[in-house]
C-alpha atoms as a PDB file:
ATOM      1  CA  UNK A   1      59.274  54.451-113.593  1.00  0.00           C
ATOM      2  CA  UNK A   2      57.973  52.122-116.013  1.00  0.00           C
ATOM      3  CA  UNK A   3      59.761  48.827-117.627  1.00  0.00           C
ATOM      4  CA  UNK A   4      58.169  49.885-120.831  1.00  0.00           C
ATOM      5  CA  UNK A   5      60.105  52.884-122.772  1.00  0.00           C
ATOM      6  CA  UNK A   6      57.570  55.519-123.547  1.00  0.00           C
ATOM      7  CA  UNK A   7      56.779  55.529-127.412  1.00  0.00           C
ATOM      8  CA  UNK A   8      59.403  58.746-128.821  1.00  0.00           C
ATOM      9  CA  UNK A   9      61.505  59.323-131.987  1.00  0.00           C
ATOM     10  CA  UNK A  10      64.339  57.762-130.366  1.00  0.00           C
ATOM     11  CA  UNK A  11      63.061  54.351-129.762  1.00  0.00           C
ATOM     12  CA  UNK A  12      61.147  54.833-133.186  1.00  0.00           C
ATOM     13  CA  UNK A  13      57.720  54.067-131.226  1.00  0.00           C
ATOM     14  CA  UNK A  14      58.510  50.854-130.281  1.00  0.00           C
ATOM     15  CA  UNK A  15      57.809  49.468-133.839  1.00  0.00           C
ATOM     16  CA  UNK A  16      59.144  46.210-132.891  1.00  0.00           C
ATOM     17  CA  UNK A  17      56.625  45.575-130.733  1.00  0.00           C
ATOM     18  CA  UNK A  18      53.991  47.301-132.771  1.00  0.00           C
ATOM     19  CA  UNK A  19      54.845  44.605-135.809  1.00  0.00           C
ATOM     20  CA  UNK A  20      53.959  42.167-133.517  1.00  0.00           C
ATOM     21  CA  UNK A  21      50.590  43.716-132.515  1.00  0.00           C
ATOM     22  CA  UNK A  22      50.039  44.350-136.689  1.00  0.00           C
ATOM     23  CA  UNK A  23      51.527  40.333-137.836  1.00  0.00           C
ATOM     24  CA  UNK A  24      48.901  39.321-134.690  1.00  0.00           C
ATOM     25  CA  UNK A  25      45.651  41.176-135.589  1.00  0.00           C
ATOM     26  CA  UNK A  26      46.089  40.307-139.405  1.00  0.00           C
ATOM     27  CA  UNK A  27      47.049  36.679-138.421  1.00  0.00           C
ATOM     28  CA  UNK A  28      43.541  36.352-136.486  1.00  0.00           C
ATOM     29  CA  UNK A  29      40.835  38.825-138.287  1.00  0.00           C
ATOM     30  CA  UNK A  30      42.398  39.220-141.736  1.00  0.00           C
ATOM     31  CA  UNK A  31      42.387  42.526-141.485  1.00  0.00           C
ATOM     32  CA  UNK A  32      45.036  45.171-141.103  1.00  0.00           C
ATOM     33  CA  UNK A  33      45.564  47.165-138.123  1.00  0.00           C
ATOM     34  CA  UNK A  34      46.920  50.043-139.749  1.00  0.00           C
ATOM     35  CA  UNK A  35      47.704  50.483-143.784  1.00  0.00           C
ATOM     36  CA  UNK A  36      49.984  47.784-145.136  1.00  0.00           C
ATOM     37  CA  UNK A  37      51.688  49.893-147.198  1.00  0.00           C
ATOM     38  CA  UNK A  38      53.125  51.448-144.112  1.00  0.00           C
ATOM     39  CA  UNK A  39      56.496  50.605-142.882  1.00  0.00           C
ATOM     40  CA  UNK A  40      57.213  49.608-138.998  1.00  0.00           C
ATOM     41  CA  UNK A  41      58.336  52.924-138.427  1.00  0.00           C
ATOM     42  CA  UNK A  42      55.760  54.845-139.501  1.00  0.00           C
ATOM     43  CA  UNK A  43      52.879  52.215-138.533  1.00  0.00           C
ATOM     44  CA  UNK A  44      54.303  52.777-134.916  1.00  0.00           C
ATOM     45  CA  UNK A  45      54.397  56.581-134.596  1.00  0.00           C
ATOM     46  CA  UNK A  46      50.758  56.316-136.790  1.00  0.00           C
ATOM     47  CA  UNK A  47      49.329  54.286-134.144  1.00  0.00           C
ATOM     48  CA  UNK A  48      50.792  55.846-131.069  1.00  0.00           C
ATOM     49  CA  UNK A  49      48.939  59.270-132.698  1.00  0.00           C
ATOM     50  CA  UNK A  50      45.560  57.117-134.109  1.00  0.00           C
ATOM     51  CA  UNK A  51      42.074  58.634-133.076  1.00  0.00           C
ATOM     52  CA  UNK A  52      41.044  55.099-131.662  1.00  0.00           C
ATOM     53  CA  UNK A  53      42.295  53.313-128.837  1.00  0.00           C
ATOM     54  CA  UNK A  54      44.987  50.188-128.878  1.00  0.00           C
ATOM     55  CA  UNK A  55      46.219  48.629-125.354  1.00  0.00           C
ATOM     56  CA  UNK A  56      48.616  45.607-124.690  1.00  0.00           C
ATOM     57  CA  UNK A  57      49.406  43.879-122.167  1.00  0.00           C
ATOM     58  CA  UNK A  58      52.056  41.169-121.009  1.00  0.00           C
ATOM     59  CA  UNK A  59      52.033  37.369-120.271  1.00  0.00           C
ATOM     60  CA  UNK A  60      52.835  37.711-116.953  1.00  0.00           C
ATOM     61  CA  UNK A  61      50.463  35.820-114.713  1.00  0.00           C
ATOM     62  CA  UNK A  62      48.526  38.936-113.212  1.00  0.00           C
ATOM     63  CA  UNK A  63      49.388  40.874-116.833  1.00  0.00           C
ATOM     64  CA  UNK A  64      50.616  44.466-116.767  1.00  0.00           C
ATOM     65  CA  UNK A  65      49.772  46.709-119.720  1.00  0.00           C
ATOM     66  CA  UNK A  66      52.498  46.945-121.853  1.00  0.00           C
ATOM     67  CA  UNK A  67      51.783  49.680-124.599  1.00  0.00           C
ATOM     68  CA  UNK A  68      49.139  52.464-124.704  1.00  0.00           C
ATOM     69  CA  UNK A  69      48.979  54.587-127.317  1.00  0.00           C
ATOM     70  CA  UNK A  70      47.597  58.733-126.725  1.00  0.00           C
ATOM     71  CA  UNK A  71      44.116  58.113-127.337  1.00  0.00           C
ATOM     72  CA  UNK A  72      44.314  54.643-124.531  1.00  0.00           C
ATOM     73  CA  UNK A  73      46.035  56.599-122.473  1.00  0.00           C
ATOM     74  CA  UNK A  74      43.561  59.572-122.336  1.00  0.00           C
ATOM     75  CA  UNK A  75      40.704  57.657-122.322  1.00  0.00           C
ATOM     76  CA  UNK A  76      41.924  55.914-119.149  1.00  0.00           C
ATOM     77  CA  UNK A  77      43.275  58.873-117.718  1.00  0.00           C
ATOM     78  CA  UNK A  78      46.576  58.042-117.262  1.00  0.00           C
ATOM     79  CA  UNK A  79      50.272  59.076-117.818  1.00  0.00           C
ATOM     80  CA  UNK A  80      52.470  56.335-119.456  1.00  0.00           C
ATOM     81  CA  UNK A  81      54.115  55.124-116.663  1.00  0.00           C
ATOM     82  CA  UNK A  82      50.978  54.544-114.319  1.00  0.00           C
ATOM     83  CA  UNK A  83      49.094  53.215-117.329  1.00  0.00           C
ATOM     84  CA  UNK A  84      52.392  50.451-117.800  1.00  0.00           C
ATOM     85  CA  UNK A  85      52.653  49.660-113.947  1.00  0.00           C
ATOM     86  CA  UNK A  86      48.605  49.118-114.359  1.00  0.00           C
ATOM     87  CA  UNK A  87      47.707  44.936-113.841  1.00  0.00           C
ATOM     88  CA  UNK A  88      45.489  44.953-116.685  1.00  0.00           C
ATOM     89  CA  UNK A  89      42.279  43.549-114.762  1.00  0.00           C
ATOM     90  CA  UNK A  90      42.212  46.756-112.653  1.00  0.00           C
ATOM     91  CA  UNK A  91      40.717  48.477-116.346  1.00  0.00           C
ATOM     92  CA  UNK A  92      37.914  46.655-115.485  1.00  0.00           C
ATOM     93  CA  UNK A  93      35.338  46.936-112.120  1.00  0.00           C
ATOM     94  CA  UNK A  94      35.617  44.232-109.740  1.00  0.00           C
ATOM     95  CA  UNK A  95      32.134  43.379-110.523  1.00  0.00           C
ATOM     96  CA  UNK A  96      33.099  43.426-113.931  1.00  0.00           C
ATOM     97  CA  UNK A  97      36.415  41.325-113.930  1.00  0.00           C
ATOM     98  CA  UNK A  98      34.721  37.800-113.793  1.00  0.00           C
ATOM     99  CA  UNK A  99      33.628  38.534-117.595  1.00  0.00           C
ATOM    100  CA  UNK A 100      36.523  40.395-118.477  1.00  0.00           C
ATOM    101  CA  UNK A 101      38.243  37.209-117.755  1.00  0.00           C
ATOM    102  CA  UNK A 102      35.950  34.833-119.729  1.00  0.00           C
ATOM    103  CA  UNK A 103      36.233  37.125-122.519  1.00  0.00           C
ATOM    104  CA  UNK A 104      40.451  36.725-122.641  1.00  0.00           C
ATOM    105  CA  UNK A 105      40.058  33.156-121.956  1.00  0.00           C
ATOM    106  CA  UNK A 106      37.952  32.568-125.457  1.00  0.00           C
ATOM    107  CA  UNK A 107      40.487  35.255-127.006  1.00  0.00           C
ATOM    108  CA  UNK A 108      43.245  32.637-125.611  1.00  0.00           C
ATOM    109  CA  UNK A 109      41.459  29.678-127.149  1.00  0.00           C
ATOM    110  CA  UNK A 110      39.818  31.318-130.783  1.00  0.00           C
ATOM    111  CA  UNK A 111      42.967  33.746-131.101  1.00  0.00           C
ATOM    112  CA  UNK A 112      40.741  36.834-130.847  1.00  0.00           C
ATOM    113  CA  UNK A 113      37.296  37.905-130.057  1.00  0.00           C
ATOM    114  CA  UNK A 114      35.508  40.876-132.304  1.00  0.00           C
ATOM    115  CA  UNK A 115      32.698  43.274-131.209  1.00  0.00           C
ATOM    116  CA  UNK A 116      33.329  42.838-127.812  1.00  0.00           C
ATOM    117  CA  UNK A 117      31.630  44.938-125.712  1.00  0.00           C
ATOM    118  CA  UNK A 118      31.803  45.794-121.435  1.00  0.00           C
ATOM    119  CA  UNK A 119      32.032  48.654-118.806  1.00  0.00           C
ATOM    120  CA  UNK A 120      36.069  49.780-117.712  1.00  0.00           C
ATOM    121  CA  UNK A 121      37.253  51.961-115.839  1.00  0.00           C
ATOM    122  CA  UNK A 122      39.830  54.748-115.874  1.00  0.00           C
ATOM    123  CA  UNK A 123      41.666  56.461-112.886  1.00  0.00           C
ATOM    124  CA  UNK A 124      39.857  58.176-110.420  1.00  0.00           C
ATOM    125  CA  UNK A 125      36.946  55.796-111.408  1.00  0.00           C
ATOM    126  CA  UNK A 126      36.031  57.203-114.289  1.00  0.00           C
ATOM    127  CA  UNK A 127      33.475  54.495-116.129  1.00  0.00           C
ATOM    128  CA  UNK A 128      33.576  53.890-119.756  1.00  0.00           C
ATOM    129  CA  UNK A 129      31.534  51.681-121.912  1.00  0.00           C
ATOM    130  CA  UNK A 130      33.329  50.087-124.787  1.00  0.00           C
ATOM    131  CA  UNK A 131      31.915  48.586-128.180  1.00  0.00           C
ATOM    132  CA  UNK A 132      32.389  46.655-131.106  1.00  0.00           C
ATOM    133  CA  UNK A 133      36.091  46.191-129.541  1.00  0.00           C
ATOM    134  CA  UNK A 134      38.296  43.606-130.917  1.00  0.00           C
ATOM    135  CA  UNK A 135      40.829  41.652-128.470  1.00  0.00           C
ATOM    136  CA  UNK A 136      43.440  39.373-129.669  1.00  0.00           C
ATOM    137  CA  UNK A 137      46.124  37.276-128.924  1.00  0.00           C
ATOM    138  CA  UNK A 138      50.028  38.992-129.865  1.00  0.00           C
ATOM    139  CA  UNK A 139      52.042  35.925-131.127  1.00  0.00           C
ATOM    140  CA  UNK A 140      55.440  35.975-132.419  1.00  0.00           C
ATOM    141  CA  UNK A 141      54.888  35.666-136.343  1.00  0.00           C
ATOM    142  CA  UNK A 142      58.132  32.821-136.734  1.00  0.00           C
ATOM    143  CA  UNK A 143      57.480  30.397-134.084  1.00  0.00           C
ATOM    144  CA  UNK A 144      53.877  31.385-133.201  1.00  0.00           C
ATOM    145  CA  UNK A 145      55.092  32.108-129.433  1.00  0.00           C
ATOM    146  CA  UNK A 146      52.284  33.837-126.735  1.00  0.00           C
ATOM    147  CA  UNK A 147      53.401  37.250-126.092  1.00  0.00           C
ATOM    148  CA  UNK A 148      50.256  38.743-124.538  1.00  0.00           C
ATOM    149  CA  UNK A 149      46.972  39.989-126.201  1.00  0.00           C
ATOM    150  CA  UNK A 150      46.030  43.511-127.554  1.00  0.00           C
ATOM    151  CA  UNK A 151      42.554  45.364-127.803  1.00  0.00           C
ATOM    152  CA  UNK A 152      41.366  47.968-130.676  1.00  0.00           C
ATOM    153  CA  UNK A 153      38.775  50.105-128.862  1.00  0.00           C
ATOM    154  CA  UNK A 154      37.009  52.526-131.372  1.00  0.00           C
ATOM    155  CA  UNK A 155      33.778  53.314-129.566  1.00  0.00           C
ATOM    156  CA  UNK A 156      32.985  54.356-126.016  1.00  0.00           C
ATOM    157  CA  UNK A 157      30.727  56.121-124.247  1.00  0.00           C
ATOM    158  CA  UNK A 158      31.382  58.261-120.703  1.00  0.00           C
ATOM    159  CA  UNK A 159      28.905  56.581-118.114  1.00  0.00           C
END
């Protein structure tokens, strides 16, 4: 079983953590993640729900995905709890990894990285290309603390 509660009524779709992911990608791009006018609440069950694809993972030092919403989930094929148990690396092909890395090393320096683009991989190794992706670092929006990084995916293609 997963540390991660899946996103439900009851926990309200973990909309403290998606407030973080929303404060972090306006912080970097300027843009909102979701409609401002929306409240925590409803941002989090909007997003859980949204046609595109958001992902998170931890700051652990081999990171574990964190959050998932419907669309991330079905696009990698998984169920919550094996998509939160999931070392985030292992989305991408070993061959693949050494750029997936460079890529969240600029995100850790610049604070995000937009119309990103790279092959993953879901379970079963089912391959995916991804574009026009936007990665970013989740910070804390009072003190400005590290708490991971996030990626919008809203176009892939089935290889």
């Amino acid at each position: 079983m997963s540390k991660f509660p899946l996103p439900s009524e009851e926990n309200h779709y973990l909309h403290h953590h998606v407030a973080l992911l929303r404060y972090s990608f306006q912080h970097w791009t300027g843009r909102p993640l979701v409609a401002t006018k929306m409240n925590d609440e409803d941002a989090a069950r909007y997003l859980f729900n949204a046609t595109f694809a958001v992902l998170s993972h931890d700051t652990a030092k081999d990171p574990i995905f964190n959050y998932a919403n419907r669309t991330a989930l079905s696009l990698f094929g998984m169920d919550w709890d094996s998509m939160t148990a999931l070392p985030s690396r292992k989305s991408a092909e070993p061959v693949a990894q050494e750029d997936r890395q460079r890529i969240l090393e600029q995100v850790e320096k610049h604070g995000f990285v937009d119309n990103y683009s790279g092959i993953r991989i879901g379970r079963h190794g089912r391959r995916f290309f991804i574009e026009g992706a936007v990665v970013w670092n989740v910070i804390e929006p009072r003190t400005g603390a590290y708490k991971g990084q996030a990626a919008l995916l809203k176009n892939w293609n089935f290889l």
